[in-house]
PDB file of N, CA and C in Angstrom:
ATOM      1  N   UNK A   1     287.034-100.761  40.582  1.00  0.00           N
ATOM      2  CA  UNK A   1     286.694-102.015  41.235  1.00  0.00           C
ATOM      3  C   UNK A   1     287.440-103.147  40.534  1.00  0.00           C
ATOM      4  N   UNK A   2     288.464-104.226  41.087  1.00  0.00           N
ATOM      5  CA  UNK A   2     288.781-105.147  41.012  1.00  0.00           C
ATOM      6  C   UNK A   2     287.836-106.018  40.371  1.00  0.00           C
ATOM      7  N   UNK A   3     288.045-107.288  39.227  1.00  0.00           N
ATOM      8  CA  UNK A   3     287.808-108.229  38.847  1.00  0.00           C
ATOM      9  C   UNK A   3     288.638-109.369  39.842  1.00  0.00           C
ATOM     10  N   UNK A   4     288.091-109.799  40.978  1.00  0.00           N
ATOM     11  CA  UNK A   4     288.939-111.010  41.795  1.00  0.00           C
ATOM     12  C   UNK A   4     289.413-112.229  40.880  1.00  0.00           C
ATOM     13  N   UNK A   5     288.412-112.662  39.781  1.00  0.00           N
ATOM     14  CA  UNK A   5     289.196-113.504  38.687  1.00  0.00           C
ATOM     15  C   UNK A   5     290.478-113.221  37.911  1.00  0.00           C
ATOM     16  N   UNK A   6     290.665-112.052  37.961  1.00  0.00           N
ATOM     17  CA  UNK A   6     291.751-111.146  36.945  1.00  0.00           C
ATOM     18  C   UNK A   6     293.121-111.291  37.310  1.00  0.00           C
ATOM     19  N   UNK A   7     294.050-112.010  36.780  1.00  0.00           N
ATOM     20  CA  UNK A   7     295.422-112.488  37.259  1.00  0.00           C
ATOM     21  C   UNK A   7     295.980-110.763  36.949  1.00  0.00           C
ATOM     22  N   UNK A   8     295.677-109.929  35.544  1.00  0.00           N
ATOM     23  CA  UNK A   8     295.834-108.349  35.370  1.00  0.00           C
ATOM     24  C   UNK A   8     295.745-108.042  36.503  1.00  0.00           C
ATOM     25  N   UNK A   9     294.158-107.767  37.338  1.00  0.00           N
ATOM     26  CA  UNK A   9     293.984-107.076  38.751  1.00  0.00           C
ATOM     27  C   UNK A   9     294.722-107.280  39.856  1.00  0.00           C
ATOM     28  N   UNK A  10     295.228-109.284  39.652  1.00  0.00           N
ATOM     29  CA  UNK A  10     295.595-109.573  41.320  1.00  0.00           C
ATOM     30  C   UNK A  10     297.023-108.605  40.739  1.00  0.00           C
ATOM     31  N   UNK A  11     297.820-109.029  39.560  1.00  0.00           N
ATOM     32  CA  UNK A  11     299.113-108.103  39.589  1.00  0.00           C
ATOM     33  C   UNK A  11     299.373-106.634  39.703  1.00  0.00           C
ATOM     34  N   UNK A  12     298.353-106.304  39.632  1.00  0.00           N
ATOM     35  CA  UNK A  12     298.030-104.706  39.774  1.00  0.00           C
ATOM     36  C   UNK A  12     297.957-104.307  41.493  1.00  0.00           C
ATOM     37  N   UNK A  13     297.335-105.486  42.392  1.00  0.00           N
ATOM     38  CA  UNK A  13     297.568-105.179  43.399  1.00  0.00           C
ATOM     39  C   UNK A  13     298.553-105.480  44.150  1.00  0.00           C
ATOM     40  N   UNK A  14     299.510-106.402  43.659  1.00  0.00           N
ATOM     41  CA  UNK A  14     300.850-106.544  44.155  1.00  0.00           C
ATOM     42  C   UNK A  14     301.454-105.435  43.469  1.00  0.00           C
ATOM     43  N   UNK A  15     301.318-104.736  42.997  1.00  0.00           N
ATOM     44  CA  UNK A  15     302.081-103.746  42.293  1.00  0.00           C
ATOM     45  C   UNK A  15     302.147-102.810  43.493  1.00  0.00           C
ATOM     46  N   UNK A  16     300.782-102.287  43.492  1.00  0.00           N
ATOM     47  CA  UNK A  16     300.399-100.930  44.621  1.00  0.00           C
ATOM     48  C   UNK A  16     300.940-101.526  45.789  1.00  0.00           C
ATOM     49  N   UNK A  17     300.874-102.699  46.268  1.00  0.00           N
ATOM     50  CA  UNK A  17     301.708-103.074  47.820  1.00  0.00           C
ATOM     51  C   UNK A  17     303.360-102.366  47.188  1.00  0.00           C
ATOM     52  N   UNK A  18     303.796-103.053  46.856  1.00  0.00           N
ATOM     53  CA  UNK A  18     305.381-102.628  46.163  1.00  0.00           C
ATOM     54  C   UNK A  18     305.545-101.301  46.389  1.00  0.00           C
ATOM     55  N   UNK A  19     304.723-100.406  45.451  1.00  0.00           N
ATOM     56  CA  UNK A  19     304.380 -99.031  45.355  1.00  0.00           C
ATOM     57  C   UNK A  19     304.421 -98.708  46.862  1.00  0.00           C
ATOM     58  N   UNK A  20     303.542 -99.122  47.722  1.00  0.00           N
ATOM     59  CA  UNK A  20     303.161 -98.423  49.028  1.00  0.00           C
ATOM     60  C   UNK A  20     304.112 -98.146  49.789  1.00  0.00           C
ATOM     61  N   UNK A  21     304.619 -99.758  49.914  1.00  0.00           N
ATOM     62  CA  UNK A  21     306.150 -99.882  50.709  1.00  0.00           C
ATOM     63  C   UNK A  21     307.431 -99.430  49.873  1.00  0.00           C
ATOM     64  N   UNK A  22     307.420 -98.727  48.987  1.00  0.00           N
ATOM     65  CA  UNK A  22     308.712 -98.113  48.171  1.00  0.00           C
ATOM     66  C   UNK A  22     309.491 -99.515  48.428  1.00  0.00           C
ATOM     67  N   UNK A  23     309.025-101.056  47.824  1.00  0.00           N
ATOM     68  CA  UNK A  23     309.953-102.067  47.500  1.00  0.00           C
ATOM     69  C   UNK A  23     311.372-101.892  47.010  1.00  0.00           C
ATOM     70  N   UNK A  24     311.229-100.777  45.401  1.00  0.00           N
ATOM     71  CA  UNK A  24     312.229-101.193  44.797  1.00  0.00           C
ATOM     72  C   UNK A  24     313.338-100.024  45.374  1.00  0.00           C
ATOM     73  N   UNK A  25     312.893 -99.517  46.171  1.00  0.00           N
ATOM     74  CA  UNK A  25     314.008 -98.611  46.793  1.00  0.00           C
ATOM     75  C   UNK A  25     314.420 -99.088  48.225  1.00  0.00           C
ATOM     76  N   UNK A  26     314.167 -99.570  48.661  1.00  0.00           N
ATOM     77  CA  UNK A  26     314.069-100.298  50.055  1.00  0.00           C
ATOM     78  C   UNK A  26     314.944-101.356  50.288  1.00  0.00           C
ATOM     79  N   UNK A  27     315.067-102.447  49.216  1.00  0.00           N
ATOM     80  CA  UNK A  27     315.505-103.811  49.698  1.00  0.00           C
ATOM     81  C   UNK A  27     314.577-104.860  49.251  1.00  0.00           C
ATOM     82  N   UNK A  28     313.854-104.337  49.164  1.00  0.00           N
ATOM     83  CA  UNK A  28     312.185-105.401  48.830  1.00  0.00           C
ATOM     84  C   UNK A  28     311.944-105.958  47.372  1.00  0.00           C
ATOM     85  N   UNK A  29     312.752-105.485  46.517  1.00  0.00           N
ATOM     86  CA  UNK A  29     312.630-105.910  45.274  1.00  0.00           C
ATOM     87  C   UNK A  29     313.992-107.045  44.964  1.00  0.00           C
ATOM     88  N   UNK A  30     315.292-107.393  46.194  1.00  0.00           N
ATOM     89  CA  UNK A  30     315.992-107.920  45.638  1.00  0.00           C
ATOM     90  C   UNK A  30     315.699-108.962  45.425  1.00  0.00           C
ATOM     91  N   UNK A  31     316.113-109.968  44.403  1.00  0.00           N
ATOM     92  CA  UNK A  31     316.102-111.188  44.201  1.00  0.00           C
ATOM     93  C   UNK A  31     316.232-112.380  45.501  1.00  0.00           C
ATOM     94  N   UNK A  32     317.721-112.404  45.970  1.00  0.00           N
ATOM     95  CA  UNK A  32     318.021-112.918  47.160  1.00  0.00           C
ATOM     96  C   UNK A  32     316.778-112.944  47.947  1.00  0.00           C
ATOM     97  N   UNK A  33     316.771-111.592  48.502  1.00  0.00           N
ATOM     98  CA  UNK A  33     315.964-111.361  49.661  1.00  0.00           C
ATOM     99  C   UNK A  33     314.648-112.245  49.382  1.00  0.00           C
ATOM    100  N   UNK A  34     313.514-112.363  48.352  1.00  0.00           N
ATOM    101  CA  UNK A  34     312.977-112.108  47.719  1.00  0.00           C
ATOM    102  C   UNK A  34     312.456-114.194  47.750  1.00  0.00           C
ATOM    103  N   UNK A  35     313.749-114.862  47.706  1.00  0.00           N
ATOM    104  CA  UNK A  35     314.135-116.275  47.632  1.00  0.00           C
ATOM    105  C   UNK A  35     313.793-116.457  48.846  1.00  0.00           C
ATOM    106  N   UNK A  36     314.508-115.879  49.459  1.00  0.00           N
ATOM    107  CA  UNK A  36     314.495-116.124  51.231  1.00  0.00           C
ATOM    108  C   UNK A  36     313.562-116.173  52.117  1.00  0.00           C
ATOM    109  N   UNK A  37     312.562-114.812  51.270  1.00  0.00           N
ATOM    110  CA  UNK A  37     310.866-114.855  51.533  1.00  0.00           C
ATOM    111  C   UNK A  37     310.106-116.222  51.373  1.00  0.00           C
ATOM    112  N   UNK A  38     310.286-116.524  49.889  1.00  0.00           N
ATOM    113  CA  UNK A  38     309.579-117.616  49.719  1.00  0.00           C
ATOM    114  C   UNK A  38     310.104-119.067  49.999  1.00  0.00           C
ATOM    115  N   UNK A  39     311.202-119.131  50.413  1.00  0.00           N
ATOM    116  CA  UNK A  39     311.378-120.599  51.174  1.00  0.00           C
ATOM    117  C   UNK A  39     310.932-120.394  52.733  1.00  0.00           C
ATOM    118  N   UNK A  40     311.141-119.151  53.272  1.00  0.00           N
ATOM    119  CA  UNK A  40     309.861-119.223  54.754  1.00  0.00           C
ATOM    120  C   UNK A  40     308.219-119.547  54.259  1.00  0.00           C
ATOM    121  N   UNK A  41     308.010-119.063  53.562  1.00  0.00           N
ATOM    122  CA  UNK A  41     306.354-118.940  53.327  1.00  0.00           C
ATOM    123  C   UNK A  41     306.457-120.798  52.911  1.00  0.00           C
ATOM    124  N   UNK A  42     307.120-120.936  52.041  1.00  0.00           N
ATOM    125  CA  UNK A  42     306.995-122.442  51.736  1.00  0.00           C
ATOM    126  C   UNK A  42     307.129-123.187  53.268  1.00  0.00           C
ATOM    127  N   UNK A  43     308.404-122.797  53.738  1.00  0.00           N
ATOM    128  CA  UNK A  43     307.846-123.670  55.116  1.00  0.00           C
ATOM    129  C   UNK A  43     306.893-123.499  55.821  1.00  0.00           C
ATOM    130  N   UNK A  44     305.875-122.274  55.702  1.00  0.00           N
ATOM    131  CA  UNK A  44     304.669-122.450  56.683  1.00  0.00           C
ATOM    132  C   UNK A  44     303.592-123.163  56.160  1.00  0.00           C
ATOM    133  N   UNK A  45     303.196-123.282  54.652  1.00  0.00           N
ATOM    134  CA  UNK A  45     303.042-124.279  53.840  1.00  0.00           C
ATOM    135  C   UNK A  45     303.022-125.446  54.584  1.00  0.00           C
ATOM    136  N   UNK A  46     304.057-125.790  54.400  1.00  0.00           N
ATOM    137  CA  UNK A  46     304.729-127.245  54.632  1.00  0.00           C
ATOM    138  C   UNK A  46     303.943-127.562  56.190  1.00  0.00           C
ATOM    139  N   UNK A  47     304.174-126.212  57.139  1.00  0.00           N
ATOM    140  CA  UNK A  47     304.022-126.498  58.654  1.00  0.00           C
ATOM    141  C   UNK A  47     302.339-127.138  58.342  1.00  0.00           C
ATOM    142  N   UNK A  48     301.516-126.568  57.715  1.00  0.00           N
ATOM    143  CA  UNK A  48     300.127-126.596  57.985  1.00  0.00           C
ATOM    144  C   UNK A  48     299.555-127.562  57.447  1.00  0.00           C
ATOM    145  N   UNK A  49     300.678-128.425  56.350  1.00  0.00           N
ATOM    146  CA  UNK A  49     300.235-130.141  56.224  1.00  0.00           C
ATOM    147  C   UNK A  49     300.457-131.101  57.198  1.00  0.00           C
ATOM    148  N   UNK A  50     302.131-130.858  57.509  1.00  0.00           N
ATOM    149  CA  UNK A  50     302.270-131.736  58.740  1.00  0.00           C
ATOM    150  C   UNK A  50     301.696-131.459  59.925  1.00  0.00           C
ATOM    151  N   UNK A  51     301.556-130.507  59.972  1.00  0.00           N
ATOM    152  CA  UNK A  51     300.701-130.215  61.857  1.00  0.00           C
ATOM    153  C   UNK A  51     299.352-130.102  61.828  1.00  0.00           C
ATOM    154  N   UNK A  52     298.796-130.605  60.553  1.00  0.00           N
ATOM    155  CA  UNK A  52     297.445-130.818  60.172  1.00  0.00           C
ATOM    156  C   UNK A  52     296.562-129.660  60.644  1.00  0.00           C
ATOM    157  N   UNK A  53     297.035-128.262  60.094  1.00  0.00           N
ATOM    158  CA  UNK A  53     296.291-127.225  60.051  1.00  0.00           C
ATOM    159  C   UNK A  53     294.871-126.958  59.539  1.00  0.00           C
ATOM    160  N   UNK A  54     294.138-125.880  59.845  1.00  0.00           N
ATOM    161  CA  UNK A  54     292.955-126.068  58.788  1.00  0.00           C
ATOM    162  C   UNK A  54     293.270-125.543  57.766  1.00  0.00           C
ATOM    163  N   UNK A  55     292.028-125.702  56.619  1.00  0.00           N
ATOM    164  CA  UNK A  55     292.221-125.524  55.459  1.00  0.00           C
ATOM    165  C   UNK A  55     292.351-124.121  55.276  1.00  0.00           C
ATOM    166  N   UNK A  56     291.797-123.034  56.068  1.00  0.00           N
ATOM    167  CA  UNK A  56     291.856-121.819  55.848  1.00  0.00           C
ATOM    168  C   UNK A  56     293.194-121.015  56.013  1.00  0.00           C
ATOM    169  N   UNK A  57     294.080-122.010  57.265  1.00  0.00           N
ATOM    170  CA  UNK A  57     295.129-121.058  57.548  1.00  0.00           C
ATOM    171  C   UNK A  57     296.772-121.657  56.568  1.00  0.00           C
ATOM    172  N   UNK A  58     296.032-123.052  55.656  1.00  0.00           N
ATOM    173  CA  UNK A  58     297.124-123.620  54.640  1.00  0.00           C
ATOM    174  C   UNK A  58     296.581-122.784  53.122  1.00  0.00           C
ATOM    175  N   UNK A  59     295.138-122.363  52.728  1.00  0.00           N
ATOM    176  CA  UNK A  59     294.971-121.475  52.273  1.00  0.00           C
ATOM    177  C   UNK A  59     295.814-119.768  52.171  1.00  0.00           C
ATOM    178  N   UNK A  60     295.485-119.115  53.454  1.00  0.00           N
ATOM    179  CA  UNK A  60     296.205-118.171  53.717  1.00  0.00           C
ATOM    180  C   UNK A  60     297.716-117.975  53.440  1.00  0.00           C
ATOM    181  N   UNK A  61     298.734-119.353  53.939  1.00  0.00           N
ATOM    182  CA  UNK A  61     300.062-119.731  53.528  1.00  0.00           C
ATOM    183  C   UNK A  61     300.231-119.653  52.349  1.00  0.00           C
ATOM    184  N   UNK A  62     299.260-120.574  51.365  1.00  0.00           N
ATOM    185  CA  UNK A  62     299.204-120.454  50.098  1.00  0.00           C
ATOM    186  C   UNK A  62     299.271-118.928  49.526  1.00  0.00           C
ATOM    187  N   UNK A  63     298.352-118.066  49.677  1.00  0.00           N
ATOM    188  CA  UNK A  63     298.109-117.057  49.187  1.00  0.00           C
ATOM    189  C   UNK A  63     299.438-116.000  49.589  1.00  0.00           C
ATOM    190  N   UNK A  64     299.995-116.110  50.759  1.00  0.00           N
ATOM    191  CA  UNK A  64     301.468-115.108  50.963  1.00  0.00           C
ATOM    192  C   UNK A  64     301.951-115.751  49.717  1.00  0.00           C
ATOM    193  N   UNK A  65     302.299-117.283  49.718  1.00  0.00           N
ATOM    194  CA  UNK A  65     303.271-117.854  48.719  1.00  0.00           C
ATOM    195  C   UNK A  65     302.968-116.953  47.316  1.00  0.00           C
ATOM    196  N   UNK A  66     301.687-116.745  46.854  1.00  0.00           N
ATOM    197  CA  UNK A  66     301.583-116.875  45.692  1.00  0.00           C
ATOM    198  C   UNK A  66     301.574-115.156  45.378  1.00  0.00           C
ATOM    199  N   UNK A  67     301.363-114.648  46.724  1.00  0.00           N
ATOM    200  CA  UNK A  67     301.458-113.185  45.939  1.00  0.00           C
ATOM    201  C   UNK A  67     302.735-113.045  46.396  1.00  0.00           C
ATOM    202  N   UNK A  68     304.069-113.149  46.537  1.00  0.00           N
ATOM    203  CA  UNK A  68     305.458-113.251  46.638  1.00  0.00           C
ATOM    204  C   UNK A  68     306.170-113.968  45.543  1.00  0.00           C
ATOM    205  N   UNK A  69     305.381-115.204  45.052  1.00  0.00           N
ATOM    206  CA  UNK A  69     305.928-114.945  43.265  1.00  0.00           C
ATOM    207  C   UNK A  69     305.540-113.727  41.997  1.00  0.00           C
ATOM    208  N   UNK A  70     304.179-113.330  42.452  1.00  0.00           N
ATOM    209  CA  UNK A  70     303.518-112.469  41.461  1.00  0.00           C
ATOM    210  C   UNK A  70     304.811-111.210  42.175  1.00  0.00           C
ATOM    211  N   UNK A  71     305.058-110.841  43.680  1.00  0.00           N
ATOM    212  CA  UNK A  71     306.091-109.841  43.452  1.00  0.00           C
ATOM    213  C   UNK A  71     307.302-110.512  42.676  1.00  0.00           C
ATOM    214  N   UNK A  72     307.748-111.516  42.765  1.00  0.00           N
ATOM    215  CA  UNK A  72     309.061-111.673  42.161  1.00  0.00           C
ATOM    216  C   UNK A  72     309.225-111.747  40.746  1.00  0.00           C
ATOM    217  N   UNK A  73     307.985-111.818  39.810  1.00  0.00           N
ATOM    218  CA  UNK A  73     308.317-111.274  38.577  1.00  0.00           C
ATOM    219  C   UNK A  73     307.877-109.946  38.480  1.00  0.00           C
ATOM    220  N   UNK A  74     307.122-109.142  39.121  1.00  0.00           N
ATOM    221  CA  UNK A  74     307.215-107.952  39.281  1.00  0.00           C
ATOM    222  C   UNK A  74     308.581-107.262  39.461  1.00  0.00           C
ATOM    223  N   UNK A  75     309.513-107.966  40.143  1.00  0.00           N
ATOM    224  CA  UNK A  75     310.879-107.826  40.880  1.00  0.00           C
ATOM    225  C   UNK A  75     312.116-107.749  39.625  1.00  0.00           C
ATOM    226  N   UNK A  76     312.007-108.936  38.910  1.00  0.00           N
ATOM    227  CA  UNK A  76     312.404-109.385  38.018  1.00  0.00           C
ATOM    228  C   UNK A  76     311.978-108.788  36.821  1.00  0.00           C
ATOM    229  N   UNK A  77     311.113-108.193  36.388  1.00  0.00           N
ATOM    230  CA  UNK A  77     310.473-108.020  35.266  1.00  0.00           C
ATOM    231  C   UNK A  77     310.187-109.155  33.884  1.00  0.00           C
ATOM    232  N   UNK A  78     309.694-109.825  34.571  1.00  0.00           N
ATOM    233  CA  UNK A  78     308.726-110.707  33.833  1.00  0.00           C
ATOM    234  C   UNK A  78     307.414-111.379  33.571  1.00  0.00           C
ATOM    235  N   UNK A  79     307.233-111.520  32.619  1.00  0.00           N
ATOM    236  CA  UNK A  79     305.572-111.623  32.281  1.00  0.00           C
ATOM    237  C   UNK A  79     305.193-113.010  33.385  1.00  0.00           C
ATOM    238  N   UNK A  80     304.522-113.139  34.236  1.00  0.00           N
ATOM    239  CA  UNK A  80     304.599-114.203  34.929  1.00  0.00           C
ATOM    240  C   UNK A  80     303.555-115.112  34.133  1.00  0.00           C
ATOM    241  N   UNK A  81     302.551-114.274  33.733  1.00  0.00           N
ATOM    242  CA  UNK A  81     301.177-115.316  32.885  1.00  0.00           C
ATOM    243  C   UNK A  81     301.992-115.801  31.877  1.00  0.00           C
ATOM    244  N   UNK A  82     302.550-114.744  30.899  1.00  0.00           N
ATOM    245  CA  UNK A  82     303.766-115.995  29.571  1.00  0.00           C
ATOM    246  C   UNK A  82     304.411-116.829  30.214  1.00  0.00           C
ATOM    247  N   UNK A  83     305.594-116.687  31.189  1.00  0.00           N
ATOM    248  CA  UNK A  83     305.636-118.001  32.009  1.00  0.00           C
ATOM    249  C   UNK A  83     305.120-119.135  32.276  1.00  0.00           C
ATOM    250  N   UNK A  84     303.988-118.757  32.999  1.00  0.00           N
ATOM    251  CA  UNK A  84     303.252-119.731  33.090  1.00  0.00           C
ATOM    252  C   UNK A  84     302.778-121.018  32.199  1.00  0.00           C
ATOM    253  N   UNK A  85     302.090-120.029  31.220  1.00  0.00           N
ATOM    254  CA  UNK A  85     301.686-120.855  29.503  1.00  0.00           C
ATOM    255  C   UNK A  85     302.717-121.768  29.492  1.00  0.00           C
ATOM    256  N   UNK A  86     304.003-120.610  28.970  1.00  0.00           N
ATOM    257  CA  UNK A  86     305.137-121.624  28.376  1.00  0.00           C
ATOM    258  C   UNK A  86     305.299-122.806  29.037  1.00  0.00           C
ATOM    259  N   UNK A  87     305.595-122.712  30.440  1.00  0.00           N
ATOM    260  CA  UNK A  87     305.749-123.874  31.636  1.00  0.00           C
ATOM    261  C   UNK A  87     304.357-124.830  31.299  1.00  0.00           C
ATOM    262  N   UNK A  88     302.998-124.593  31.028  1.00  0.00           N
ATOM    263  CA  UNK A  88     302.068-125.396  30.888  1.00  0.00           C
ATOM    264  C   UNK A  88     302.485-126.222  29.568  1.00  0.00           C
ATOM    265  N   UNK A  89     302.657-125.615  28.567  1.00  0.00           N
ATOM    266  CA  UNK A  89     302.930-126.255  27.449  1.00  0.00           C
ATOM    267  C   UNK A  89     303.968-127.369  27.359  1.00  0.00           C
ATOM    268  N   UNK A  90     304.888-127.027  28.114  1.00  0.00           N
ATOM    269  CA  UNK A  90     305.930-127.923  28.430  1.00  0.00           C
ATOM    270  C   UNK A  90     305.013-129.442  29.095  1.00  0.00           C
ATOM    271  N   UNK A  91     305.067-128.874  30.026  1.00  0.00           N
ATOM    272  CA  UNK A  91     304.622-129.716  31.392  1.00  0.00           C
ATOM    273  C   UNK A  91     303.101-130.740  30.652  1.00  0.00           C
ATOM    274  N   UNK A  92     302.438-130.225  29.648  1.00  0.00           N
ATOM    275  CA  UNK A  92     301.644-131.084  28.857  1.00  0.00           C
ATOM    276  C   UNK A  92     301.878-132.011  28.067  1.00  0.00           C
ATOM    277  N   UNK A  93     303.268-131.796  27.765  1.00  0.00           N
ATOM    278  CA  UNK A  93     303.801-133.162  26.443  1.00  0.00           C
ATOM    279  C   UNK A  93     304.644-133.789  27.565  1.00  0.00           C
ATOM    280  N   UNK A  94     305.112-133.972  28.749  1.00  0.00           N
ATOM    281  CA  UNK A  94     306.148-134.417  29.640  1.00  0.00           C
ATOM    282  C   UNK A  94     305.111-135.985  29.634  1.00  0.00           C
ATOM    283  N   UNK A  95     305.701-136.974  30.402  1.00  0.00           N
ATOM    284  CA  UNK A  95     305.332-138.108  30.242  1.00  0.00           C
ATOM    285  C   UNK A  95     305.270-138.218  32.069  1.00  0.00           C
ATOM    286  N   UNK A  96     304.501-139.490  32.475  1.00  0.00           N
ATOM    287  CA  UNK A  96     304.471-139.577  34.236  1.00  0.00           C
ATOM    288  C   UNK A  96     304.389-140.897  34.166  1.00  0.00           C
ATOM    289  N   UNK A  97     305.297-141.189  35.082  1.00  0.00           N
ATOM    290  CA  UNK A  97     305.551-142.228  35.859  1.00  0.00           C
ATOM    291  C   UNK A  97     305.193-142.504  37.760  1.00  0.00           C
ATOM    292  N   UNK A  98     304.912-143.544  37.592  1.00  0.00           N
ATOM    293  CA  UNK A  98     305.164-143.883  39.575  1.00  0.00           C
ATOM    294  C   UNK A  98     306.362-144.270  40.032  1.00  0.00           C
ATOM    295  N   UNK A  99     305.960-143.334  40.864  1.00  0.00           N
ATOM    296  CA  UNK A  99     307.768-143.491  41.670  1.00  0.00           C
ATOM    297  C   UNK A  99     307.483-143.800  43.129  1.00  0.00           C
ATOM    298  N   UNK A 100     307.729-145.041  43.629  1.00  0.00           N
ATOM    299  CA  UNK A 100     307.353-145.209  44.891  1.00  0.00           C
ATOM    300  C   UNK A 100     306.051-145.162  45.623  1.00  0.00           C
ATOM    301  N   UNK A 101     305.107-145.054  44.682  1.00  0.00           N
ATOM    302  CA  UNK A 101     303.475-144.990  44.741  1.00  0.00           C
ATOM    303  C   UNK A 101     302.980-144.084  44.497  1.00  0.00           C
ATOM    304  N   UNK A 102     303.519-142.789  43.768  1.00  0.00           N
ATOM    305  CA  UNK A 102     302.984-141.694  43.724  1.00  0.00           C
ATOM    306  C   UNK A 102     303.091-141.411  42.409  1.00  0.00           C
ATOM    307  N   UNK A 103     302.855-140.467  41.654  1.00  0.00           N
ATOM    308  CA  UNK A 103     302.618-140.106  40.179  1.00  0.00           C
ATOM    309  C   UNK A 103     303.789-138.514  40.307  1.00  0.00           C
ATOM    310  N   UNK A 104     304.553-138.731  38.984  1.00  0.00           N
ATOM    311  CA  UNK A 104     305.696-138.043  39.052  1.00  0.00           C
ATOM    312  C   UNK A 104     305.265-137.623  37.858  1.00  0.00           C
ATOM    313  N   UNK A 105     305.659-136.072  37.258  1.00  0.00           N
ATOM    314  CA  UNK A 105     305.524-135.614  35.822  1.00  0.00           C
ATOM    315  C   UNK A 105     306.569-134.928  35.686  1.00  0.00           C
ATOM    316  N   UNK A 106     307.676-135.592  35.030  1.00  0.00           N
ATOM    317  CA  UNK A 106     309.095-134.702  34.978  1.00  0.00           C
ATOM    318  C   UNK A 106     309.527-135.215  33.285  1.00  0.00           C
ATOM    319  N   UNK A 107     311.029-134.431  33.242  1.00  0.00           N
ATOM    320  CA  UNK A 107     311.688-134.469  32.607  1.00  0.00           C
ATOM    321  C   UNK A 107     312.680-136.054  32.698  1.00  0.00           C
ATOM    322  N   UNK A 108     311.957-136.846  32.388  1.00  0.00           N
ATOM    323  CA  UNK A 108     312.837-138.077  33.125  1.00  0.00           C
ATOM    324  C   UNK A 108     313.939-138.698  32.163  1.00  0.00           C
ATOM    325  N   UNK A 109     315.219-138.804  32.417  1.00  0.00           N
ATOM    326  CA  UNK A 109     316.582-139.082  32.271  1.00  0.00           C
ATOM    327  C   UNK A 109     316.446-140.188  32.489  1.00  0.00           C
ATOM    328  N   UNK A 110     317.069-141.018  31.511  1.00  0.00           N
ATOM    329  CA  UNK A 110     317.409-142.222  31.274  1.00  0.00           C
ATOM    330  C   UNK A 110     318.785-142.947  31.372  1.00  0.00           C
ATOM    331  N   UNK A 111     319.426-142.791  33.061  1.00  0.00           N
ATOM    332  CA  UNK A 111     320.896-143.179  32.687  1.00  0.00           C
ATOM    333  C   UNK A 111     321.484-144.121  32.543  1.00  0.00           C
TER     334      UNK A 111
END
């Protein structure tokens, strides 16, 4: 039985999808391909803010998105949770500014 909190479990079940569909023999594990996935899923994303979708089916968008990165470091072979951290740690000392009325948290260049 799955722990649904368990980032271990959710990757374990993107694993067995992979597994099911023989990904890495198939085509399904390339990188490219893989990019190409997730800038569609990002645009359906995108579709279900502007066309003022409900929350369940910008949810759902969300969730392709997010188990299509968990495959792409599966794909890639990388720890996606160390990722993550590292990227948090970063992204915690970064500084934010408004840019045009909105709140920006970047790497901001001073030219």
């Amino acid at each position: 039985m799955s722990n649904k909190d368990s980032f271990t479990d959710m990757l374990a079940a993107v694993q067995a999808f992979h597994d099911k569909h023989d990904f890495r023999n198939t085509g399904g594990e390339e990188l490219a391909y893989r990019v190409a996935l997730m800038t569609e899923e990002l645009g359906e994303v995108s579709a279900c803010v502007t066309k003022g979708k409900d929350i369940h089916k910008l949810a759902e968008e969300c969730a392709d998105l997010f188990i299509l990165l968990i495959g792409t470091a599966i794909s890639a072979d990388f720890d996606l949770k160390d990722a993550f951290w590292a990227k948090m740690d970063k992204l915690m000392q970064r500084d934010a500014r408004m840019i045009n009325g909105r709140i920006r948290v970047s790497e901001f260049r001073d030219t």
